[in-house]
PDB file of N, CA and C in Angstrom:
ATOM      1  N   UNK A   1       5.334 -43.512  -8.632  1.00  0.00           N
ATOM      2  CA  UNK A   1       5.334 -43.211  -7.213  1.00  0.00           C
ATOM      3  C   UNK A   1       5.590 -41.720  -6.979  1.00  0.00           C
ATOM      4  N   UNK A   2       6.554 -40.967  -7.563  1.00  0.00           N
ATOM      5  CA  UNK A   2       7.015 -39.542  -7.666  1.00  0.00           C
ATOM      6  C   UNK A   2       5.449 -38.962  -7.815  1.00  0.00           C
ATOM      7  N   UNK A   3       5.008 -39.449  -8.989  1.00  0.00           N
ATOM      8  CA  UNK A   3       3.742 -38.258  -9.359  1.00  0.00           C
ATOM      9  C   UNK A   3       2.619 -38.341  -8.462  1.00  0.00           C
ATOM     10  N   UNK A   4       2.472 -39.683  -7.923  1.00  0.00           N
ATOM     11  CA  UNK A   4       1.487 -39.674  -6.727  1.00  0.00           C
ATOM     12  C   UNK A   4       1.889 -39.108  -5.817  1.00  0.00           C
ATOM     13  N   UNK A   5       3.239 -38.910  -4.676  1.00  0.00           N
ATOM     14  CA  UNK A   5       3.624 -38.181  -3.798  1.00  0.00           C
ATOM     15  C   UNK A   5       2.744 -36.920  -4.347  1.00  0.00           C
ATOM     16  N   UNK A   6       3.318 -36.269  -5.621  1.00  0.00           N
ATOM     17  CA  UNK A   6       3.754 -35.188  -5.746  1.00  0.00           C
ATOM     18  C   UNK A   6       2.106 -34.341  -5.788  1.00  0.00           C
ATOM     19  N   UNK A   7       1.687 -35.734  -6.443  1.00  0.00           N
ATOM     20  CA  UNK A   7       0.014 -35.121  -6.422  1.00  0.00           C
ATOM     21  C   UNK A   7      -0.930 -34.912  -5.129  1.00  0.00           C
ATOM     22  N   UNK A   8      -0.651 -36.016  -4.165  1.00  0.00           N
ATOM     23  CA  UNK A   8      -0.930 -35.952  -3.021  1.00  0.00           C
ATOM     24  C   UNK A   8      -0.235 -34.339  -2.396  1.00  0.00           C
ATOM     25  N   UNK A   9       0.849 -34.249  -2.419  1.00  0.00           N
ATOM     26  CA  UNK A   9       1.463 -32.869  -1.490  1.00  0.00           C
ATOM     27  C   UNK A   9       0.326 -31.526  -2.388  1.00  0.00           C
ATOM     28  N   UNK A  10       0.717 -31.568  -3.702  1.00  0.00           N
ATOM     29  CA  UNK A  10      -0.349 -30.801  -4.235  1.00  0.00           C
ATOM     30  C   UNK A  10      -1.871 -30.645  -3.933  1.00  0.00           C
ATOM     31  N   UNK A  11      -2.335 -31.616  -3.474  1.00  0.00           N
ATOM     32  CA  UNK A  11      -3.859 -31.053  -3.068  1.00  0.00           C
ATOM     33  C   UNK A  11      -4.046 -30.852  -1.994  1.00  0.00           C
ATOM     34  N   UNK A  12      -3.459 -31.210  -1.161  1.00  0.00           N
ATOM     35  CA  UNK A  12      -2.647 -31.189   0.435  1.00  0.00           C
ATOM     36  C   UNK A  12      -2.589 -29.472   0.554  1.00  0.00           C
ATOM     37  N   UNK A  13      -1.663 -29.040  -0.280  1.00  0.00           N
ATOM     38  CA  UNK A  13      -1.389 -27.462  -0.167  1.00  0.00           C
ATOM     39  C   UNK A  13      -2.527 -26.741  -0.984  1.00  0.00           C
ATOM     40  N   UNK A  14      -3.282 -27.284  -1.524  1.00  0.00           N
ATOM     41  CA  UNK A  14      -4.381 -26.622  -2.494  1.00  0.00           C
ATOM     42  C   UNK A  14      -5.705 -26.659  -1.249  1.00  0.00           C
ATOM     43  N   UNK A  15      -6.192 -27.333  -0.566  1.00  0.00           N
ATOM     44  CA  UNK A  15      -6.906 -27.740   0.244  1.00  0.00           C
ATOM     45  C   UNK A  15      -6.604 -26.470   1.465  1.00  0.00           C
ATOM     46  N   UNK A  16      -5.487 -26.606   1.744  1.00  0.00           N
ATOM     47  CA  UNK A  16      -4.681 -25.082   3.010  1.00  0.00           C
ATOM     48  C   UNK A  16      -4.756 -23.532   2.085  1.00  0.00           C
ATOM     49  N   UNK A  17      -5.026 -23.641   1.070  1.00  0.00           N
ATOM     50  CA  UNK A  17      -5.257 -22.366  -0.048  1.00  0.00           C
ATOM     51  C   UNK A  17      -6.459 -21.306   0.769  1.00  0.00           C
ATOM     52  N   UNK A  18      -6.344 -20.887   1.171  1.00  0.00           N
ATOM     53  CA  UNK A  18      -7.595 -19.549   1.335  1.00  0.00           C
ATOM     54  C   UNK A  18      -7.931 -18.479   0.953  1.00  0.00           C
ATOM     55  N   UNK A  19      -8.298 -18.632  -0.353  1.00  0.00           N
ATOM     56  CA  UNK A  19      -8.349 -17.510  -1.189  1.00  0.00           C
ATOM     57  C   UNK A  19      -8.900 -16.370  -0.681  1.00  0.00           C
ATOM     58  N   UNK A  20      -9.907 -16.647   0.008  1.00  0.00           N
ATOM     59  CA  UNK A  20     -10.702 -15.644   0.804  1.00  0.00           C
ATOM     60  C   UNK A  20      -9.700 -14.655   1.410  1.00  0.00           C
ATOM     61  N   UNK A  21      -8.988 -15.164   1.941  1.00  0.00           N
ATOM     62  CA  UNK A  21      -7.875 -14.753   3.192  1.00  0.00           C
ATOM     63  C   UNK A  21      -7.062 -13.886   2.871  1.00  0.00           C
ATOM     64  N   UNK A  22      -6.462 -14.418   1.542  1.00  0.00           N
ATOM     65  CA  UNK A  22      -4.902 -13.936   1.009  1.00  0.00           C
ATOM     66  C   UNK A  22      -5.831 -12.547   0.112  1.00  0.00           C
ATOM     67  N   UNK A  23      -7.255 -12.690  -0.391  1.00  0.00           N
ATOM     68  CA  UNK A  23      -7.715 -11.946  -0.805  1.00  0.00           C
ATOM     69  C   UNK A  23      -7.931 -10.361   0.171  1.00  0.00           C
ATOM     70  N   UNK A  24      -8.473 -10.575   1.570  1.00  0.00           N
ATOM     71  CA  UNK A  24      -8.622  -9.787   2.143  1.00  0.00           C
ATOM     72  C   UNK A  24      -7.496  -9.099   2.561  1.00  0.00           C
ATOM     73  N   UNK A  25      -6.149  -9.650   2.555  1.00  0.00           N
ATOM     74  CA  UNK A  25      -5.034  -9.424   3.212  1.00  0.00           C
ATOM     75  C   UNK A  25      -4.244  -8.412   2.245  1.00  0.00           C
ATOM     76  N   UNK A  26      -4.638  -8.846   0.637  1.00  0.00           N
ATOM     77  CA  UNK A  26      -4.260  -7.855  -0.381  1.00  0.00           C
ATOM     78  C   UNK A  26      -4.698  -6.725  -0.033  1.00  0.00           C
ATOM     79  N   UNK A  27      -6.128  -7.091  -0.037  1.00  0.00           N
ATOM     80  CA  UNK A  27      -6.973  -5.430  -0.219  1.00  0.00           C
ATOM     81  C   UNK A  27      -6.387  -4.734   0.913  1.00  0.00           C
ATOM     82  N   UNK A  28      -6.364  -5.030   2.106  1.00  0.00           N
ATOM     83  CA  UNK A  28      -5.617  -4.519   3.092  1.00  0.00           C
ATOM     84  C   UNK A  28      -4.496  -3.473   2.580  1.00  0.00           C
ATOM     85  N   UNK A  29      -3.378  -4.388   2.176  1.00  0.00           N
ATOM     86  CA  UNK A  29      -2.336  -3.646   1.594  1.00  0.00           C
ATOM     87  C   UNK A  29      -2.602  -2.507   0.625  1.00  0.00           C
ATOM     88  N   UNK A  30      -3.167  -3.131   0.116  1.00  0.00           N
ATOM     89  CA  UNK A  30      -3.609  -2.027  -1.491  1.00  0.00           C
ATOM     90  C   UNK A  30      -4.366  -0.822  -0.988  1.00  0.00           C
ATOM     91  N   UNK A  31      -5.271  -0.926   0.168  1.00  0.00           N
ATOM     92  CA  UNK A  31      -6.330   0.649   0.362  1.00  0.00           C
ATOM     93  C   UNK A  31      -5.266   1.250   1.659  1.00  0.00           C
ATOM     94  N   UNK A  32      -3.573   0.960   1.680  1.00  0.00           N
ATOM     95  CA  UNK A  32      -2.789   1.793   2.284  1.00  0.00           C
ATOM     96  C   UNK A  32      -2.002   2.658   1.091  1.00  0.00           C
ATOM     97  N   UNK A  33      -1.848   3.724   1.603  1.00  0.00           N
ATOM     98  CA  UNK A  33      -0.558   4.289   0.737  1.00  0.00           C
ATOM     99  C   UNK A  33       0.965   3.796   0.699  1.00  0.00           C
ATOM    100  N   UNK A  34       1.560   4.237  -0.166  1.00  0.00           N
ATOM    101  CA  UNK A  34       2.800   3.784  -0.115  1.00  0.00           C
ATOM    102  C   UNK A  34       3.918   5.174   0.254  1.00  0.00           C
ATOM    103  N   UNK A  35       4.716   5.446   0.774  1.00  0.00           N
ATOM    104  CA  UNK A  35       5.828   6.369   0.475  1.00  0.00           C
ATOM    105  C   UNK A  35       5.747   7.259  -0.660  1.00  0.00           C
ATOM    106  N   UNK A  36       6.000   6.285  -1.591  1.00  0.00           N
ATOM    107  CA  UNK A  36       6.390   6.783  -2.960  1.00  0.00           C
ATOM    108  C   UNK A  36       5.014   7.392  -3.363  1.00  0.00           C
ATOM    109  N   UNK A  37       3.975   7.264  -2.946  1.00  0.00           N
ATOM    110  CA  UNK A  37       2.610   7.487  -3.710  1.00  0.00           C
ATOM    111  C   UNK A  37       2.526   8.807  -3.291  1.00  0.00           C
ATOM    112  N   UNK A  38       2.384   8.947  -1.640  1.00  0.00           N
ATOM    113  CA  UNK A  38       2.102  10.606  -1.003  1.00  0.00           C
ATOM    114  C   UNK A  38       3.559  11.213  -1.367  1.00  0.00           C
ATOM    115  N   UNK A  39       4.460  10.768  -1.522  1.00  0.00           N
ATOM    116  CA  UNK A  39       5.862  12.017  -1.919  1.00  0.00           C
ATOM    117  C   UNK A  39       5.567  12.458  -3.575  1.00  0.00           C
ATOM    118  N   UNK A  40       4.539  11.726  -4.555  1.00  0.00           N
ATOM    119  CA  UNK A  40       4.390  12.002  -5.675  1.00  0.00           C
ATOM    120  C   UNK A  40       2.716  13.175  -5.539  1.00  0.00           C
ATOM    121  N   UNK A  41       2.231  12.498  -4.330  1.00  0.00           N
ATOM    122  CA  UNK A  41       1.001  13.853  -4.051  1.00  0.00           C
ATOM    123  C   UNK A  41       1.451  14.894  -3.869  1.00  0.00           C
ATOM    124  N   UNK A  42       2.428  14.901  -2.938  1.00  0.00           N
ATOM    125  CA  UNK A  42       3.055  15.623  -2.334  1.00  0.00           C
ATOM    126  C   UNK A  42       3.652  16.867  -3.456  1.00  0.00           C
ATOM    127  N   UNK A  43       4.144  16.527  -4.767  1.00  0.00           N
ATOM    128  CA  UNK A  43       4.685  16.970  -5.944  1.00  0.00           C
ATOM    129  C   UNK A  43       3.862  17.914  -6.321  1.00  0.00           C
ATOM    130  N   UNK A  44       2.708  16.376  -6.763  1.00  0.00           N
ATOM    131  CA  UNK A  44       1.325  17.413  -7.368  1.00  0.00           C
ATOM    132  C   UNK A  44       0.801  18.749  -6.699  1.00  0.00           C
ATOM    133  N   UNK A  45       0.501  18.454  -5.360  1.00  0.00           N
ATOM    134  CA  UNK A  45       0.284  19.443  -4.614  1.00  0.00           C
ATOM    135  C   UNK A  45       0.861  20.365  -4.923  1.00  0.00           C
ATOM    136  N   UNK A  46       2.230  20.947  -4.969  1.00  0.00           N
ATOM    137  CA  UNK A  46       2.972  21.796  -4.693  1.00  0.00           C
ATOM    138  C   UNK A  46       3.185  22.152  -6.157  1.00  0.00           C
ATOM    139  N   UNK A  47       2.916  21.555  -7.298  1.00  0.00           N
ATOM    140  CA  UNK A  47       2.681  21.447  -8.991  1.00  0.00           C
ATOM    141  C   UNK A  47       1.688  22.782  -8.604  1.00  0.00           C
ATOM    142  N   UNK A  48       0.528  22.292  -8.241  1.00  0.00           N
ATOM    143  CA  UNK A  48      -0.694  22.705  -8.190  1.00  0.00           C
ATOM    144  C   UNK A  48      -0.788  24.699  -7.542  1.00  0.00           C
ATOM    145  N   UNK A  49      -0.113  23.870  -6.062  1.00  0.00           N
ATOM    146  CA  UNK A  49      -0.534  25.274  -5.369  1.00  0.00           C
ATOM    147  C   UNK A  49       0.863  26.222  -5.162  1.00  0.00           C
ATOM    148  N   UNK A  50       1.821  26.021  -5.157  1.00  0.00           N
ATOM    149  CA  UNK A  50       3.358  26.639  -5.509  1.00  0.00           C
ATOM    150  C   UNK A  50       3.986  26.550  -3.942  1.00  0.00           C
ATOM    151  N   UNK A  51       3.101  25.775  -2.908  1.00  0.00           N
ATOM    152  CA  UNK A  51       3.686  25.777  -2.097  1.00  0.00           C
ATOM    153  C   UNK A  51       3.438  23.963  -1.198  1.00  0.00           C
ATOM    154  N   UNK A  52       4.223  24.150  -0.111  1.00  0.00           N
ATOM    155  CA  UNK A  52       3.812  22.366   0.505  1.00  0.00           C
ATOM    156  C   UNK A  52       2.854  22.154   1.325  1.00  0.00           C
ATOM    157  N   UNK A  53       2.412  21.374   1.078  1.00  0.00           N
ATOM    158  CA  UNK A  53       0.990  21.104   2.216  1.00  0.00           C
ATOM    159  C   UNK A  53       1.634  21.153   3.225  1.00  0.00           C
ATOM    160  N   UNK A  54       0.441  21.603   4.620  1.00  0.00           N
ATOM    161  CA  UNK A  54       1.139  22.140   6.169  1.00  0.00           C
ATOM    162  C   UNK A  54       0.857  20.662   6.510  1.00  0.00           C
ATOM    163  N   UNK A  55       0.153  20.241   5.901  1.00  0.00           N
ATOM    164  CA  UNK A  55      -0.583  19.098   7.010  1.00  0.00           C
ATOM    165  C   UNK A  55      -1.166  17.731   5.692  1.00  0.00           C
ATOM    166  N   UNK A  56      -1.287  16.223   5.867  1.00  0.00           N
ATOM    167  CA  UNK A  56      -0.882  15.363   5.436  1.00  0.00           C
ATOM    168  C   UNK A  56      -2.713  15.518   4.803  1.00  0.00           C
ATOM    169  N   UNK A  57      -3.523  16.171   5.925  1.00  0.00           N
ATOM    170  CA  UNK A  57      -5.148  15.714   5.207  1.00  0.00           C
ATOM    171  C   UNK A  57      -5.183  17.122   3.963  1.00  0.00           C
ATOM    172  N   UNK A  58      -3.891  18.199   3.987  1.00  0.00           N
ATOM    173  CA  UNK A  58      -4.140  18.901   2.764  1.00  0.00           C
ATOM    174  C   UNK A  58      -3.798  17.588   0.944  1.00  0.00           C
ATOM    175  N   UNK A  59      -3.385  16.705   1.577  1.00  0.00           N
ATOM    176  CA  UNK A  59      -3.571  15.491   0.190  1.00  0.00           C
ATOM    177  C   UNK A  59      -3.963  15.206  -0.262  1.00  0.00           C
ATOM    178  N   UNK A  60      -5.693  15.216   0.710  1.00  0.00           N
ATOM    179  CA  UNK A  60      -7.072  14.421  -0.017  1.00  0.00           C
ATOM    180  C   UNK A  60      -7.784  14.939  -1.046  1.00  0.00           C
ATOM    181  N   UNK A  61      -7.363  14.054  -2.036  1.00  0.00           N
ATOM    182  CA  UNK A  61      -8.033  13.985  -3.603  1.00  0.00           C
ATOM    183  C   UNK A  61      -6.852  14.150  -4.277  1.00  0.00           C
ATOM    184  N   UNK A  62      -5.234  14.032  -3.826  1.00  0.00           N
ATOM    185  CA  UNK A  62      -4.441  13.941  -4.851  1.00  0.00           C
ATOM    186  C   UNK A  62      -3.817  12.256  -4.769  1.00  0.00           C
ATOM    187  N   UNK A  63      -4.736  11.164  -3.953  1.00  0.00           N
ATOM    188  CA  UNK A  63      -4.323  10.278  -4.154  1.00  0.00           C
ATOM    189  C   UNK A  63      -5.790   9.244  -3.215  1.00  0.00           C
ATOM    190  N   UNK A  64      -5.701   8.175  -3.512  1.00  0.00           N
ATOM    191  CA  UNK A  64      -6.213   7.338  -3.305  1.00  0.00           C
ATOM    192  C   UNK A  64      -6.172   6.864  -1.925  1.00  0.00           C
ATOM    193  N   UNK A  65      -6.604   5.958  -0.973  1.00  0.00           N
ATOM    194  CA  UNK A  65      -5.733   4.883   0.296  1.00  0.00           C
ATOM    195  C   UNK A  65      -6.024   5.632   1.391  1.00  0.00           C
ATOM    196  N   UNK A  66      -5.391   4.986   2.360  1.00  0.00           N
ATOM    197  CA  UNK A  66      -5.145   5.369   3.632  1.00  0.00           C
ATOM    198  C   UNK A  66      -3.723   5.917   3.970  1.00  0.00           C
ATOM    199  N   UNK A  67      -3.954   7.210   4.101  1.00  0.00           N
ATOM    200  CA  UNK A  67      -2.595   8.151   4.231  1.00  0.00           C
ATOM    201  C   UNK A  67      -2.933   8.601   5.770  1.00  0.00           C
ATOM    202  N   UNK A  68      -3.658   8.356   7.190  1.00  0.00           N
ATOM    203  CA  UNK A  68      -3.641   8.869   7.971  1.00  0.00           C
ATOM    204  C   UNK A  68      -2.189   8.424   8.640  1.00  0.00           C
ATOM    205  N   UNK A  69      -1.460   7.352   8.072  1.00  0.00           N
ATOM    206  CA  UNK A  69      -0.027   6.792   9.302  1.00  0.00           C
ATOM    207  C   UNK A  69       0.768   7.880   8.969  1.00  0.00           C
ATOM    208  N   UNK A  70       1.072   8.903   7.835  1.00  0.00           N
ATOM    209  CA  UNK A  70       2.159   9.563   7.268  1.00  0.00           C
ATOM    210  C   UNK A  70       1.930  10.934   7.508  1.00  0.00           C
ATOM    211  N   UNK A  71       3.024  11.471   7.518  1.00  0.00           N
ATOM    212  CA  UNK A  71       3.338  12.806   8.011  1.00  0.00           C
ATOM    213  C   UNK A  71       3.733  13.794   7.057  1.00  0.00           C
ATOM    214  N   UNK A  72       3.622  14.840   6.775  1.00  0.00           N
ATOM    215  CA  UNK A  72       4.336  16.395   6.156  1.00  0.00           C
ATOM    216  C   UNK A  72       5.157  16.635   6.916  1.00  0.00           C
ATOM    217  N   UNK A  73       6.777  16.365   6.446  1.00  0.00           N
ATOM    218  CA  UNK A  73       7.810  17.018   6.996  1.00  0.00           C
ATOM    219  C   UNK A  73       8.987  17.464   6.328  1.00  0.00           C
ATOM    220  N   UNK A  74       9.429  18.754   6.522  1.00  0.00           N
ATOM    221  CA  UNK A  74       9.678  19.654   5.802  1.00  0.00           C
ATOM    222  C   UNK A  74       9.917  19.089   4.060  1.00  0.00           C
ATOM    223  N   UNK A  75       8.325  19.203   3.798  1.00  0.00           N
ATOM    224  CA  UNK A  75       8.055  18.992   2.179  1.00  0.00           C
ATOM    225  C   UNK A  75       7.642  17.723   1.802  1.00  0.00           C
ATOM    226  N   UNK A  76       8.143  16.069   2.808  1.00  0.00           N
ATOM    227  CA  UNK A  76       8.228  15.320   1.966  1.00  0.00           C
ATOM    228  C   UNK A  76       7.300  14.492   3.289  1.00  0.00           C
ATOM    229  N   UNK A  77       7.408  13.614   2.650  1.00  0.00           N
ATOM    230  CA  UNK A  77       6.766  12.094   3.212  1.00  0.00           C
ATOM    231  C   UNK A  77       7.037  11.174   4.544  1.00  0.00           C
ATOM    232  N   UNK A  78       6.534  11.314   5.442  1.00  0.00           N
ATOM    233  CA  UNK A  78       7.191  10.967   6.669  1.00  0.00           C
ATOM    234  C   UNK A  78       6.513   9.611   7.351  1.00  0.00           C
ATOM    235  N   UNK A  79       6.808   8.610   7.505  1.00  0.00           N
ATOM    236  CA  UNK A  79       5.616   7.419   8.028  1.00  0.00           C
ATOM    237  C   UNK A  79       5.961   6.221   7.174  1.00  0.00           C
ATOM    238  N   UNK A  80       5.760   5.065   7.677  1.00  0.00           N
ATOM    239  CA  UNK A  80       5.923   3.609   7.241  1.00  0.00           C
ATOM    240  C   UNK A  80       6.370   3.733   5.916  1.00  0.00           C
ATOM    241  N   UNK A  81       7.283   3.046   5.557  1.00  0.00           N
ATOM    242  CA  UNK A  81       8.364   2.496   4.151  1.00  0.00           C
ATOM    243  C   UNK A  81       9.458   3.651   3.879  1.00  0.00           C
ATOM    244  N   UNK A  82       8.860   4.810   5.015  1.00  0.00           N
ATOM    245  CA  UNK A  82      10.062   6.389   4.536  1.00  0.00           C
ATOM    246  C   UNK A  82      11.399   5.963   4.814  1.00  0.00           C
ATOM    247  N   UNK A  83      12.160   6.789   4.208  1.00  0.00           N
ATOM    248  CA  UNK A  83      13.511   6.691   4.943  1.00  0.00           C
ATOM    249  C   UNK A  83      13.614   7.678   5.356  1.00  0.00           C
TER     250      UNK A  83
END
């Protein structure tokens, strides 16, 4: 009786599965930047040119995503997950 419940709830929740969904919802996440990603551009940059980017679109090509939510402020990373 256990394994039939248990099999029944299992296809029950396999059936509500939307791979499609949870798929699109990743990629979502994944083609944003993170904090930690533009404060490590942010590095390179300044590796690179000896000084800090004025402005957040001087980044593009030291990282991947969508960095338009985040900010350059004085040096570091400013916008969603910052502290």
């Amino acid at each position: 009786m256990t394994a039939a419940v248990t099999l029944s709830i299992a296809g029950f929740s396999y059936s509500q599965f939307d791979a499609r969904e949870l798929e699109r919802k990743a990629q979502v996440v994944a083609d944003k930047a993170t904090c930690r990603a533009v404060n490590s551009a942010i590095v390179a940059y300044v590796g690179i040119n000896g000084n800090d980017p004025k402005a957040i679109t001087d980044l593009n090509g030291y990282l991947d995503g969508d960095i338009s939510s985040y900010r350059v402020v004085r040096g570091r990373a400013a916008g969603p997950g910052c502290a």
